[in-house]
PDB file of N, CA and C in Angstrom:
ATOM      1  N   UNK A   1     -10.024   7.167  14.407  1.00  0.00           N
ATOM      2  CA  UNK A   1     -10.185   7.352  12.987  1.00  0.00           C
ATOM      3  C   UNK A   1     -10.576   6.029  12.331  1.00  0.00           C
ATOM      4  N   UNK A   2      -9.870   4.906  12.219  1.00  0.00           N
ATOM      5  CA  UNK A   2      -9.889   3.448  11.749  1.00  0.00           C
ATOM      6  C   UNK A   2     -10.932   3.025  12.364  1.00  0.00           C
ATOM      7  N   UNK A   3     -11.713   3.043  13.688  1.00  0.00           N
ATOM      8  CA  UNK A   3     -13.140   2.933  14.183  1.00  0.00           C
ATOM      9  C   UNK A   3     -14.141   3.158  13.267  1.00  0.00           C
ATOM     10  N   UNK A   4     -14.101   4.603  12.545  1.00  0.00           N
ATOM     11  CA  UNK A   4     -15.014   5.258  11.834  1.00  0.00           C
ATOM     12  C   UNK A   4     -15.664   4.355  10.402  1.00  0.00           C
ATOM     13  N   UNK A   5     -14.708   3.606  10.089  1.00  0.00           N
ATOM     14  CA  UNK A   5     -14.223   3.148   8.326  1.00  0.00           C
ATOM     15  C   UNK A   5     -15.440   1.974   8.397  1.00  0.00           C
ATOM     16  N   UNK A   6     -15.885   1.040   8.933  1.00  0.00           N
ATOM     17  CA  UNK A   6     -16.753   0.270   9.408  1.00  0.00           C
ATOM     18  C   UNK A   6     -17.865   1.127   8.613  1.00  0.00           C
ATOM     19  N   UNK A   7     -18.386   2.543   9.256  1.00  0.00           N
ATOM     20  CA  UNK A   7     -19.365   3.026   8.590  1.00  0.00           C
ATOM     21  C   UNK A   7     -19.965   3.107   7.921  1.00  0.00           C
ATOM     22  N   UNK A   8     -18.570   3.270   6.650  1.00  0.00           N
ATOM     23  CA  UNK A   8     -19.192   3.945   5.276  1.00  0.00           C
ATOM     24  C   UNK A   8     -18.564   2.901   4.439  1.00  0.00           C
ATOM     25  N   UNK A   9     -18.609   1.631   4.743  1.00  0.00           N
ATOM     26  CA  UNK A   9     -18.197   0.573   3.720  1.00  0.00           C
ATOM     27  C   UNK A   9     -19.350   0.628   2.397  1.00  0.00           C
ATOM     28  N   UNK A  10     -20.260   1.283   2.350  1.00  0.00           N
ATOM     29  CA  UNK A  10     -21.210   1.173   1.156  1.00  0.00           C
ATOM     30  C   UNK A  10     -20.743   2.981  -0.171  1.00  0.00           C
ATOM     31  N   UNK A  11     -20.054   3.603   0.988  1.00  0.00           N
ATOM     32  CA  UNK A  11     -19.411   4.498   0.771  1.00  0.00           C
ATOM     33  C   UNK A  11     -18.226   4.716  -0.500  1.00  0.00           C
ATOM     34  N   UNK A  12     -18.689   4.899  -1.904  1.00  0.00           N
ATOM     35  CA  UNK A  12     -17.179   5.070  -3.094  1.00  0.00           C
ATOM     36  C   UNK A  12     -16.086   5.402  -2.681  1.00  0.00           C
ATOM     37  N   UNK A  13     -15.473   5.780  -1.509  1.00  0.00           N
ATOM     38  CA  UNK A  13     -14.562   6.392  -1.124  1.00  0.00           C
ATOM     39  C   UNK A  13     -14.010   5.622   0.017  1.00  0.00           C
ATOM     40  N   UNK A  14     -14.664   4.763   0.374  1.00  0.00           N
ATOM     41  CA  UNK A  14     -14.199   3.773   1.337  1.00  0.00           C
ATOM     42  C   UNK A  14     -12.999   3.622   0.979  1.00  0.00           C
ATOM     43  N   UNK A  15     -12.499   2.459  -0.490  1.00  0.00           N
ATOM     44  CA  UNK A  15     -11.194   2.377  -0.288  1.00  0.00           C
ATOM     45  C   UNK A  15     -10.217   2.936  -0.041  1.00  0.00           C
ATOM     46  N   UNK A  16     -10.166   4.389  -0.129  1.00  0.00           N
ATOM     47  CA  UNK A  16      -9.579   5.700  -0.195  1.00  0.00           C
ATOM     48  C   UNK A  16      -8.968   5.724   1.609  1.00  0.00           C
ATOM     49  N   UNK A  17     -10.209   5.877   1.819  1.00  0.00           N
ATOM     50  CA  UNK A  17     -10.053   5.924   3.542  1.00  0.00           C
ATOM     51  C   UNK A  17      -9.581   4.846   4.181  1.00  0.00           C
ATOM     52  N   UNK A  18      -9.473   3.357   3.824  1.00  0.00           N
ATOM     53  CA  UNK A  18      -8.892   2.367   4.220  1.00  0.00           C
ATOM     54  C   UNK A  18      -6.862   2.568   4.344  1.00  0.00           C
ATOM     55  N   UNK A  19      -6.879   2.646   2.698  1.00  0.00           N
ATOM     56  CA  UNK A  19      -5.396   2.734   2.495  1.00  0.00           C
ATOM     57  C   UNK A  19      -5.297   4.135   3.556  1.00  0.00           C
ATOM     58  N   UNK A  20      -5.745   5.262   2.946  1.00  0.00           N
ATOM     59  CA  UNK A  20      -5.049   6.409   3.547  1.00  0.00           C
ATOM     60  C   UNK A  20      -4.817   6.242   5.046  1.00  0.00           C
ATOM     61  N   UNK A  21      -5.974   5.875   5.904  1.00  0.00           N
ATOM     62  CA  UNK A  21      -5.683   5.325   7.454  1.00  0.00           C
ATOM     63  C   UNK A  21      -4.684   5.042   7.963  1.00  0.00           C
ATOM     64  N   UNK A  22      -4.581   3.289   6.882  1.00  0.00           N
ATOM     65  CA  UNK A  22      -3.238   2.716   7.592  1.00  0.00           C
ATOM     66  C   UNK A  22      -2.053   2.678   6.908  1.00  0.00           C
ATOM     67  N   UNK A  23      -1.809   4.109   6.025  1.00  0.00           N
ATOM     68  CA  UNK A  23      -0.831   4.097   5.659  1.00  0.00           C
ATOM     69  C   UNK A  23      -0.505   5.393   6.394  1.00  0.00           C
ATOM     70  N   UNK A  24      -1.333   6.110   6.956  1.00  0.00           N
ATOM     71  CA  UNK A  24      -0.649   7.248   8.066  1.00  0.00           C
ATOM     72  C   UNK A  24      -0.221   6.436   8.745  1.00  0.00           C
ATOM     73  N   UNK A  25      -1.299   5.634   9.619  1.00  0.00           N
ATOM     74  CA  UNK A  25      -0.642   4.756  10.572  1.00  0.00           C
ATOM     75  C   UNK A  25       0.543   4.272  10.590  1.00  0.00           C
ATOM     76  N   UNK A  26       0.760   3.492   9.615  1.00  0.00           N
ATOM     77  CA  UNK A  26       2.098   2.926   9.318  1.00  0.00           C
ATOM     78  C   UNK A  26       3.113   3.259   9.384  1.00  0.00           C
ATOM     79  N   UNK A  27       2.923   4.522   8.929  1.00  0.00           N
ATOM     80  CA  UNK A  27       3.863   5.538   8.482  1.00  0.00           C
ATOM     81  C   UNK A  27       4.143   6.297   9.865  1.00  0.00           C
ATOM     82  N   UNK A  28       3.312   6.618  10.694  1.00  0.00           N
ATOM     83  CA  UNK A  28       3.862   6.917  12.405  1.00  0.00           C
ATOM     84  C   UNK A  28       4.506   5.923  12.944  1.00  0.00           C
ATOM     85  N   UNK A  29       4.107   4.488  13.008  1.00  0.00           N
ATOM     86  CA  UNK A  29       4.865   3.029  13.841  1.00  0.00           C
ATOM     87  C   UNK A  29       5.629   2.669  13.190  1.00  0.00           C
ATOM     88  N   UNK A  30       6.608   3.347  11.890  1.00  0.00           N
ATOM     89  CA  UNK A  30       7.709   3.369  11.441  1.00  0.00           C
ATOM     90  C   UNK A  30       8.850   4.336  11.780  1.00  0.00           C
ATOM     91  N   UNK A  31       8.195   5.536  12.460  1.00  0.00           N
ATOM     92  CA  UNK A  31       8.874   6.614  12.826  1.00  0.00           C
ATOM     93  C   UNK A  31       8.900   6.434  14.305  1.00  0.00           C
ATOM     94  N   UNK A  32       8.296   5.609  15.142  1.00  0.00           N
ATOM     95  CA  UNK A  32       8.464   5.211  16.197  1.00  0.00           C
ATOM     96  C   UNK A  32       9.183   3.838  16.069  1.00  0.00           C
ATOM     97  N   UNK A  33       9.913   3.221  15.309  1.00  0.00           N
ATOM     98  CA  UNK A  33      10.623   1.779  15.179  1.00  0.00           C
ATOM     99  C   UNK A  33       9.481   1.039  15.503  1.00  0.00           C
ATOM    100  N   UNK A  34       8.305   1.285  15.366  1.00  0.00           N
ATOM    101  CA  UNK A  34       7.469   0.107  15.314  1.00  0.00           C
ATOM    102  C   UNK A  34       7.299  -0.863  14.023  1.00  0.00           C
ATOM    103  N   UNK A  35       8.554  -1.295  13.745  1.00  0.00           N
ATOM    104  CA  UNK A  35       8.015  -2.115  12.103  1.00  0.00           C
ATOM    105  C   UNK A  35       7.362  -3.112  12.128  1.00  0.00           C
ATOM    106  N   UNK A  36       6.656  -3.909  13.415  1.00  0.00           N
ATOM    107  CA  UNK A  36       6.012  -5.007  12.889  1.00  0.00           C
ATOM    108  C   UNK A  36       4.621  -4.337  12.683  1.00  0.00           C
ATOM    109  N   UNK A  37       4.726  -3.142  13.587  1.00  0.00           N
ATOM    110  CA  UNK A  37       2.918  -2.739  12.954  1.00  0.00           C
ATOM    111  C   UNK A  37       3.031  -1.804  12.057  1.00  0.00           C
ATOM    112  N   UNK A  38       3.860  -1.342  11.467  1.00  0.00           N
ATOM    113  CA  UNK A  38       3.935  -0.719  10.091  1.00  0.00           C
ATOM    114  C   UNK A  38       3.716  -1.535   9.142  1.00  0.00           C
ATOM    115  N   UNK A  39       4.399  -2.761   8.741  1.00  0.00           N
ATOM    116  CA  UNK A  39       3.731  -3.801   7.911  1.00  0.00           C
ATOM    117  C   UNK A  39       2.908  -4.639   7.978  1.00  0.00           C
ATOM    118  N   UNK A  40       2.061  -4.559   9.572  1.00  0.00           N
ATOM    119  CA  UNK A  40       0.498  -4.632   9.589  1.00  0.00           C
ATOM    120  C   UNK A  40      -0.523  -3.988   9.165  1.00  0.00           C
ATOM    121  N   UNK A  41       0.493  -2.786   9.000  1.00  0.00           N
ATOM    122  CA  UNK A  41      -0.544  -1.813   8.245  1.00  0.00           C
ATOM    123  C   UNK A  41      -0.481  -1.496   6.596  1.00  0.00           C
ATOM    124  N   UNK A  42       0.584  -2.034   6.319  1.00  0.00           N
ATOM    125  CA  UNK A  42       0.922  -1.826   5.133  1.00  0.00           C
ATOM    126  C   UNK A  42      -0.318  -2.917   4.165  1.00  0.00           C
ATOM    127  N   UNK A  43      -0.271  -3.713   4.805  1.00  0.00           N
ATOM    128  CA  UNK A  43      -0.990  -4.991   4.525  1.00  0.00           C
ATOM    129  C   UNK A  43      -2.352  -4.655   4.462  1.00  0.00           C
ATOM    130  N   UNK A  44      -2.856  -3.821   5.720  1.00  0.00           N
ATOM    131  CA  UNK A  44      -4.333  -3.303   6.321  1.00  0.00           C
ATOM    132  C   UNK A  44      -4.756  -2.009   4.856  1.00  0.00           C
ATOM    133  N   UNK A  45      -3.491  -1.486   4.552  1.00  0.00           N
ATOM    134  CA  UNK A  45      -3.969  -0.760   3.732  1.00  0.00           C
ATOM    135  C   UNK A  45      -4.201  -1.172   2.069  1.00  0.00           C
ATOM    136  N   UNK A  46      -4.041  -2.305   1.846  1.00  0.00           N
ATOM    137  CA  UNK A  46      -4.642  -3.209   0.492  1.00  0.00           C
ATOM    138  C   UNK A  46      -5.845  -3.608   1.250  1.00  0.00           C
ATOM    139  N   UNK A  47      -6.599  -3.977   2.127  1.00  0.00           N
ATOM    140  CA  UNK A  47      -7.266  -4.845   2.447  1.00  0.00           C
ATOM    141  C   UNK A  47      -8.742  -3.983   2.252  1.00  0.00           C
ATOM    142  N   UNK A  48      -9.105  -4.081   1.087  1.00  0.00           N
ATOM    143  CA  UNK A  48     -10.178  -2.774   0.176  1.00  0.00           C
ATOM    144  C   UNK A  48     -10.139  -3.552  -0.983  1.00  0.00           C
ATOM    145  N   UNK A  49     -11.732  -2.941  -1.826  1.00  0.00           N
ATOM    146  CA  UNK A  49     -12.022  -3.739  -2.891  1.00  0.00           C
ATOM    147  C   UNK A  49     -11.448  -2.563  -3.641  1.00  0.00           C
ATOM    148  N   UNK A  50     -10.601  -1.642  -3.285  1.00  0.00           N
ATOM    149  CA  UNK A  50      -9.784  -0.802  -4.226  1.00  0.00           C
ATOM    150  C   UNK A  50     -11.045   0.893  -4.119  1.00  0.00           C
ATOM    151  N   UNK A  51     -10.913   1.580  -5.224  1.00  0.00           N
ATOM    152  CA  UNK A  51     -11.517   2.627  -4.921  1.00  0.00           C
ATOM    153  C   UNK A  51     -11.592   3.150  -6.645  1.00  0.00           C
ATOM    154  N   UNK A  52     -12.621   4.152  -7.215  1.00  0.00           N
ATOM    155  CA  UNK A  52     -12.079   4.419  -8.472  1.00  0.00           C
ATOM    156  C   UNK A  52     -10.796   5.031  -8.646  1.00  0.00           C
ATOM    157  N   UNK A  53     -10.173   5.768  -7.266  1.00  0.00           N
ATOM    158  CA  UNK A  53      -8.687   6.344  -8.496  1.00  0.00           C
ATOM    159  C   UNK A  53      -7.833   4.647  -7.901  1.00  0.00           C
ATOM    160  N   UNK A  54      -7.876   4.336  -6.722  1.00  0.00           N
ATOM    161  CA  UNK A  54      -7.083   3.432  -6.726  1.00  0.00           C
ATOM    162  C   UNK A  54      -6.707   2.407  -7.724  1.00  0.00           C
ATOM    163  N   UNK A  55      -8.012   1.444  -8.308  1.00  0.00           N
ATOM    164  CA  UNK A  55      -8.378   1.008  -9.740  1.00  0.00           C
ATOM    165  C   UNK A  55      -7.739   1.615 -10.826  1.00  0.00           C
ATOM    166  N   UNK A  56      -7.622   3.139 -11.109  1.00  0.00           N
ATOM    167  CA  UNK A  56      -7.267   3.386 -12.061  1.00  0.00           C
ATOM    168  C   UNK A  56      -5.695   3.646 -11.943  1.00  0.00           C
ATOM    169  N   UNK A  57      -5.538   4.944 -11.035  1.00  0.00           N
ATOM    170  CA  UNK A  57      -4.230   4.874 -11.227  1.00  0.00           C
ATOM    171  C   UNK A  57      -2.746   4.507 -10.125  1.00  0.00           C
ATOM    172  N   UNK A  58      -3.642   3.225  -9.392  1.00  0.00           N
ATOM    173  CA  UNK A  58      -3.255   2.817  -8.220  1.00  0.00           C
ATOM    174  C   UNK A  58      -3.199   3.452  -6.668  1.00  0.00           C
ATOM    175  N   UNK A  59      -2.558   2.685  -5.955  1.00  0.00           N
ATOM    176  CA  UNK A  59      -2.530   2.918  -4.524  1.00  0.00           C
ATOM    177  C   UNK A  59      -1.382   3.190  -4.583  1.00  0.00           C
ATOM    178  N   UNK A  60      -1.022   3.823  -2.691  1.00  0.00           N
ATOM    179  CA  UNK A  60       0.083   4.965  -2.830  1.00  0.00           C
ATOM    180  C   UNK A  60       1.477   3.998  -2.475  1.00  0.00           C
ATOM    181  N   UNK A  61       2.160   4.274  -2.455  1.00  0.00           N
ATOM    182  CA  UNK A  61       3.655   3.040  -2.483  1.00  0.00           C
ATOM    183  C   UNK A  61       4.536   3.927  -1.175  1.00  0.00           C
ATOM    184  N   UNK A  62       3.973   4.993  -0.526  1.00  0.00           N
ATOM    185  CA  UNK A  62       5.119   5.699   0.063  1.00  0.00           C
ATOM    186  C   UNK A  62       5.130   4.833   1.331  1.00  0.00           C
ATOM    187  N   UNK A  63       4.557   4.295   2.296  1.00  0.00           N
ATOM    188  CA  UNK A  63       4.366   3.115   3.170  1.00  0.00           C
ATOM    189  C   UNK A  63       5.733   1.758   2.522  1.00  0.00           C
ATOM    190  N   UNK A  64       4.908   1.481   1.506  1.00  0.00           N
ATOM    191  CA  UNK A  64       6.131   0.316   1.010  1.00  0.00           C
ATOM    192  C   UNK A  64       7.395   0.781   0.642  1.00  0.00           C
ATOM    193  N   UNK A  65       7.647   2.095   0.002  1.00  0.00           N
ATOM    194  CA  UNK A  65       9.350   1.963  -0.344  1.00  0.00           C
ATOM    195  C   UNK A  65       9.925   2.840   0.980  1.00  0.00           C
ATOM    196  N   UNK A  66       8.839   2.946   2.184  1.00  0.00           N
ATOM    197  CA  UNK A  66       9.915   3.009   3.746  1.00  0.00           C
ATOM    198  C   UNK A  66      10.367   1.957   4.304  1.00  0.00           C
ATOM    199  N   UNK A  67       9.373   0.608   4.205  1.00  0.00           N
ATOM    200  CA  UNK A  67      10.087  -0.722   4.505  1.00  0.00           C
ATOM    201  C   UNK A  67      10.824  -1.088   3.650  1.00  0.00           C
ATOM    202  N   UNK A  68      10.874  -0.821   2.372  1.00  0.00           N
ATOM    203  CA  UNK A  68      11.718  -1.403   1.154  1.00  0.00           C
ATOM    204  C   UNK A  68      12.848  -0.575   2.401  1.00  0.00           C
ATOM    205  N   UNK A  69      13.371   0.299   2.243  1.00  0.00           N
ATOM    206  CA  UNK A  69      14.370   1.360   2.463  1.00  0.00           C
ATOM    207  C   UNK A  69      14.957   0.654   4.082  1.00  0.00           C
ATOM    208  N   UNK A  70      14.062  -0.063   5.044  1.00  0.00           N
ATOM    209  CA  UNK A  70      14.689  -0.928   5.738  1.00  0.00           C
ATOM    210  C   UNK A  70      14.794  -2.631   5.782  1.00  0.00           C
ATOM    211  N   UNK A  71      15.110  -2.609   4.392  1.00  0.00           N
ATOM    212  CA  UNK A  71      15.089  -4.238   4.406  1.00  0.00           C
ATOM    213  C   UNK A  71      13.755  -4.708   4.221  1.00  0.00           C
ATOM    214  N   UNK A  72      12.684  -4.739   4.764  1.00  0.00           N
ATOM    215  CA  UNK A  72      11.576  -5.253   4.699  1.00  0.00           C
ATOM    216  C   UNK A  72      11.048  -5.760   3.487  1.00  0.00           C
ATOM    217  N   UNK A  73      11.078  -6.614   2.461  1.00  0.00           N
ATOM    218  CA  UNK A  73      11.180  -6.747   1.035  1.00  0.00           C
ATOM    219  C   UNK A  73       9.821  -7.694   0.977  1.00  0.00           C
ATOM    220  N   UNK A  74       9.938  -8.726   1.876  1.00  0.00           N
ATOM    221  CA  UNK A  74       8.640  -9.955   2.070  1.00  0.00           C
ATOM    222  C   UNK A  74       6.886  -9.524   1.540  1.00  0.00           C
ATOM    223  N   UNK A  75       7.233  -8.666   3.046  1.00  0.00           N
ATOM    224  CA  UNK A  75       5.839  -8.113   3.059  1.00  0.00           C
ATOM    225  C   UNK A  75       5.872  -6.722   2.411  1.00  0.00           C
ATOM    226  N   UNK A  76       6.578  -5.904   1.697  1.00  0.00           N
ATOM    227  CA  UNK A  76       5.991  -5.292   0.295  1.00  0.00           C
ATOM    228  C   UNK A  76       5.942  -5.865  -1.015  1.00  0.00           C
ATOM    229  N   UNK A  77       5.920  -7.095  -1.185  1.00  0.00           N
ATOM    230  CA  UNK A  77       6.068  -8.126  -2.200  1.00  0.00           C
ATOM    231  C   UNK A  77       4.450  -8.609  -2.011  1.00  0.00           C
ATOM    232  N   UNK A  78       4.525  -9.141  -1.065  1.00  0.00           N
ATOM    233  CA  UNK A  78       3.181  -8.994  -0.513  1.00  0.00           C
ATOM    234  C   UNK A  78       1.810  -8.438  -0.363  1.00  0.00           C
ATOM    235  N   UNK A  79       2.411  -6.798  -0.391  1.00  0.00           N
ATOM    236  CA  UNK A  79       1.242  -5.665  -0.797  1.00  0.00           C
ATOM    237  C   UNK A  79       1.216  -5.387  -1.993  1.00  0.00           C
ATOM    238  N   UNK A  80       2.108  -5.826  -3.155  1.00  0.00           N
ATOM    239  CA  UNK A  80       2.235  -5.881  -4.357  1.00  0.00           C
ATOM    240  C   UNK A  80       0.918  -6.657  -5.105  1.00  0.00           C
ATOM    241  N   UNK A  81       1.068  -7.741  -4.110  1.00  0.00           N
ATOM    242  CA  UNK A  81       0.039  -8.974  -4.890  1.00  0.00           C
ATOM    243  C   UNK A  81      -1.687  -8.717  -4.099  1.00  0.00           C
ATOM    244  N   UNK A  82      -1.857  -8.337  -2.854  1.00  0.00           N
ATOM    245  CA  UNK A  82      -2.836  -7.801  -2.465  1.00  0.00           C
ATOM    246  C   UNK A  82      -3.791  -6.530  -3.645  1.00  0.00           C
ATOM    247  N   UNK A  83      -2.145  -5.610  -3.669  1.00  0.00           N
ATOM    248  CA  UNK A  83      -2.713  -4.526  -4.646  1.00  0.00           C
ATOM    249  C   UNK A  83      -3.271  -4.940  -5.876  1.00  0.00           C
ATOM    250  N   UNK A  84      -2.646  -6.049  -6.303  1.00  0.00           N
ATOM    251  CA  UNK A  84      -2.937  -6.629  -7.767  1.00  0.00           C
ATOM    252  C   UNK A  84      -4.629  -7.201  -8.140  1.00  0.00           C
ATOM    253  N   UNK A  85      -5.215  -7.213  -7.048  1.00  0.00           N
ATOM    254  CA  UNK A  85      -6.533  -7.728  -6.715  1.00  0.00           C
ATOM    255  C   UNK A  85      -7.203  -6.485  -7.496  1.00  0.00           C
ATOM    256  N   UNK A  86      -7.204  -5.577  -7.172  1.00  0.00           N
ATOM    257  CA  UNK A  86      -8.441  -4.620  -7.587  1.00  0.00           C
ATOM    258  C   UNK A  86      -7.752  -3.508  -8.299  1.00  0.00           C
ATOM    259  N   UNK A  87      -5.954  -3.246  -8.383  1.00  0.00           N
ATOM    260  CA  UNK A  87      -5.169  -2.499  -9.609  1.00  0.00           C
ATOM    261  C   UNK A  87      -5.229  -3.595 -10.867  1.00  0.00           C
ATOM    262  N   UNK A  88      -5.704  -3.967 -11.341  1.00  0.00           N
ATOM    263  CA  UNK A  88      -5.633  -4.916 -12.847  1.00  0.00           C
ATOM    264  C   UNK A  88      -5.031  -3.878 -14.015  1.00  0.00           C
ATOM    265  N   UNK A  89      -5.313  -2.987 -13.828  1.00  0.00           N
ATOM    266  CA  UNK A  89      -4.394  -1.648 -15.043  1.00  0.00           C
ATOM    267  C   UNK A  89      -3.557  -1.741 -14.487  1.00  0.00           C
ATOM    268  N   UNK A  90      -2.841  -2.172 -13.033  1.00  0.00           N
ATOM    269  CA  UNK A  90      -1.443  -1.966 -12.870  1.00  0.00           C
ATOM    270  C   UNK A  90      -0.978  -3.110 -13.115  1.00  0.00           C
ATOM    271  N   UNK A  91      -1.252  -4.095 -13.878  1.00  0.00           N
ATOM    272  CA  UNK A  91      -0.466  -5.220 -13.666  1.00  0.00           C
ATOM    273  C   UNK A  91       0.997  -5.481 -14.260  1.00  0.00           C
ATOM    274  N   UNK A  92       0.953  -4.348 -15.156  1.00  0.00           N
ATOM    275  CA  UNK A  92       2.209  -4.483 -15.315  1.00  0.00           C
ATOM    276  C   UNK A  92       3.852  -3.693 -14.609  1.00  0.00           C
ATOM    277  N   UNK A  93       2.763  -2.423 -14.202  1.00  0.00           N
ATOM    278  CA  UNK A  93       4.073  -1.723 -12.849  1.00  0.00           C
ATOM    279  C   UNK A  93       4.012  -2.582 -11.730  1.00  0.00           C
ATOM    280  N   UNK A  94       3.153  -3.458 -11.451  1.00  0.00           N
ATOM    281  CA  UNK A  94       3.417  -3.937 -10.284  1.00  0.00           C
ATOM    282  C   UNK A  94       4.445  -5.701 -10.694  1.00  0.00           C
ATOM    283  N   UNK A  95       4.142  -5.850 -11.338  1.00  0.00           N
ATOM    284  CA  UNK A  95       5.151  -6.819 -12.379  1.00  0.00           C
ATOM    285  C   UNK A  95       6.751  -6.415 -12.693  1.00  0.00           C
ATOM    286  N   UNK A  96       6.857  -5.146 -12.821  1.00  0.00           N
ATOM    287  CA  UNK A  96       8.309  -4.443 -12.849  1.00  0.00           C
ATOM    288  C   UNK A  96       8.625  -4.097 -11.291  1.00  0.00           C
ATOM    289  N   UNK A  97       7.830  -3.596 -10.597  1.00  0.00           N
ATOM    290  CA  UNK A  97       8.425  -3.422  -9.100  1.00  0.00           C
ATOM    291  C   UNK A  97       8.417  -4.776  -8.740  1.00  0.00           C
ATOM    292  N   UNK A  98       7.853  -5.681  -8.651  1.00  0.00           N
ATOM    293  CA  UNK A  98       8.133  -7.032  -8.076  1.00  0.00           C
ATOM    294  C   UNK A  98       9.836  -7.893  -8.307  1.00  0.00           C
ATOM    295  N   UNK A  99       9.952  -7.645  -9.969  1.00  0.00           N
ATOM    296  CA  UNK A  99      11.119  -8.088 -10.251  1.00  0.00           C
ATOM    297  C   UNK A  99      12.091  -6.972  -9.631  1.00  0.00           C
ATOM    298  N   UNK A 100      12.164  -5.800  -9.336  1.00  0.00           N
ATOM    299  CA  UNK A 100      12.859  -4.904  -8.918  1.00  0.00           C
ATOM    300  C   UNK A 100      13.485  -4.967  -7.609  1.00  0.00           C
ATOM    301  N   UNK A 101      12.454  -5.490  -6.807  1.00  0.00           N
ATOM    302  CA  UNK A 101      12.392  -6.264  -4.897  1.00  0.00           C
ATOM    303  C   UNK A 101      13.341  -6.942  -5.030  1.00  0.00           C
ATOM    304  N   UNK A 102      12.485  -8.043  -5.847  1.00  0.00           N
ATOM    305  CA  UNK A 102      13.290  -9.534  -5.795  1.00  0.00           C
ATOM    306  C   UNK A 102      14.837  -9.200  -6.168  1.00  0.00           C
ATOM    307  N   UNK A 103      14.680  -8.243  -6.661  1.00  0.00           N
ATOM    308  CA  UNK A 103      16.616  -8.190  -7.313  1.00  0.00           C
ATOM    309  C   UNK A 103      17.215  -7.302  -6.421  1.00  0.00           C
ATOM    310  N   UNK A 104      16.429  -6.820  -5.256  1.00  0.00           N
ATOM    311  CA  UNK A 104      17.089  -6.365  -4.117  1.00  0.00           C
ATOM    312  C   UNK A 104      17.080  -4.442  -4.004  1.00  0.00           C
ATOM    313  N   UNK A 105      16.136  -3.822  -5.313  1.00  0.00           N
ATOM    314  CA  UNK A 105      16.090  -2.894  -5.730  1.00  0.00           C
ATOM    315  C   UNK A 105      14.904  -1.690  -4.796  1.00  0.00           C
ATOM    316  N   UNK A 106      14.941  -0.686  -4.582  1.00  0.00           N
ATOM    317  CA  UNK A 106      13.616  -0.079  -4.609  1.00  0.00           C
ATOM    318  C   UNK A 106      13.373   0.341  -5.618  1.00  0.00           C
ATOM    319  N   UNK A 107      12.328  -0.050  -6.357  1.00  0.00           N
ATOM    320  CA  UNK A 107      11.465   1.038  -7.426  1.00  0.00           C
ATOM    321  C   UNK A 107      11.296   2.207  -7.551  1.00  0.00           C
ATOM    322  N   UNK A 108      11.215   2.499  -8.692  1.00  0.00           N
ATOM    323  CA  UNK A 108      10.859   4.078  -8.881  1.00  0.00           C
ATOM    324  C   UNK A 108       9.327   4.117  -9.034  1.00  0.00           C
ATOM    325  N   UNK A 109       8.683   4.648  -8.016  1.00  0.00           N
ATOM    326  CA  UNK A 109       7.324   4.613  -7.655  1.00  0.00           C
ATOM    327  C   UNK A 109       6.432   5.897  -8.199  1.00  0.00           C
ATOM    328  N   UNK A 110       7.481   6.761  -8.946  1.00  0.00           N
ATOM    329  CA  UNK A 110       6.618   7.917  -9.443  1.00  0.00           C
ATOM    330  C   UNK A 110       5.519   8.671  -8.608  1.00  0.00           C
ATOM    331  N   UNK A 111       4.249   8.568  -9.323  1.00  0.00           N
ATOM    332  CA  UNK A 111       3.159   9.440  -9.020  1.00  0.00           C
ATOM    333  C   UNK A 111       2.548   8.509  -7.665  1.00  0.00           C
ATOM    334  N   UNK A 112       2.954   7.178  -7.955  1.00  0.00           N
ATOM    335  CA  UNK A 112       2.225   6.406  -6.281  1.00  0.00           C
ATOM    336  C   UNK A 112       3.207   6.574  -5.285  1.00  0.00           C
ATOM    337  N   UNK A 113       4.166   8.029  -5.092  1.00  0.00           N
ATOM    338  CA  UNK A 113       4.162   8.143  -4.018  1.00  0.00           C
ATOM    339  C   UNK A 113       3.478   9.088  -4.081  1.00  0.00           C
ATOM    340  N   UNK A 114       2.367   9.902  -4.306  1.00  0.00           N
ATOM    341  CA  UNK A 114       1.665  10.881  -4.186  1.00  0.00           C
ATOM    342  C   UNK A 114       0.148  10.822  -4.102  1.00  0.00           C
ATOM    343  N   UNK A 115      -0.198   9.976  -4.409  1.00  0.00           N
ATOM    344  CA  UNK A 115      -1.644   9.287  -4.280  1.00  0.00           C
ATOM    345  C   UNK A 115      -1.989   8.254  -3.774  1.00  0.00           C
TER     346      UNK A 115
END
């Protein structure tokens, strides 16, 4: 699948297919105790110039509040500030989940766990 993405980088929907990839991914090598490549992927899935819904009404958070949910706080702090690159309308939920981490919290991620 992640082979394919190379393709259609000229593609509007690219970013779409980036995140969604490696946040399945992630999301399997978390259910197999694989967490260092779940938050390789967590990471892999910011790594996009974003997408129009991503831009608008962000990227999906269900990847990050499974590592939030095991400790993992670093590197979703991390995909916070990646995301912040090409979410600029999110700058301020991602500004409230950041302080939320740092205070040891998971966020309430609403509609980005659904998109």
């Amino acid at each position: 699948m992640e082979n394919l993405l190379p393709n259609y980088k000229n593609d509007w929907n690219y970013g779409n297919a980036v995140q969604d990839a490696n946040q399945v991914l992630g999301l399997i090598a978390l259910a197999e105790d694989d967490v260092e490549e779940a938050k390789k992927r967590l990471l892999a899935s910011a790594d996009s110039e974003g997408s129009p819904q991503m831009n608008s009404f962000g990227p999906n958070m269900k990847l990050a509040k499974a590592l939030l949910e095991t400790g993992e706080r670093d590197v979703v702090l991390e995909y916070f500030n990646r995301c912040g690159i090409f979410w600029k309308m999110g700058e301020k939920k991602l500004s409230e989940w950041t302080a939320a981490v740092k205070n040891g919290e998971i966020p309430e991620f609403g509609g980005n766990l659904l998109y």
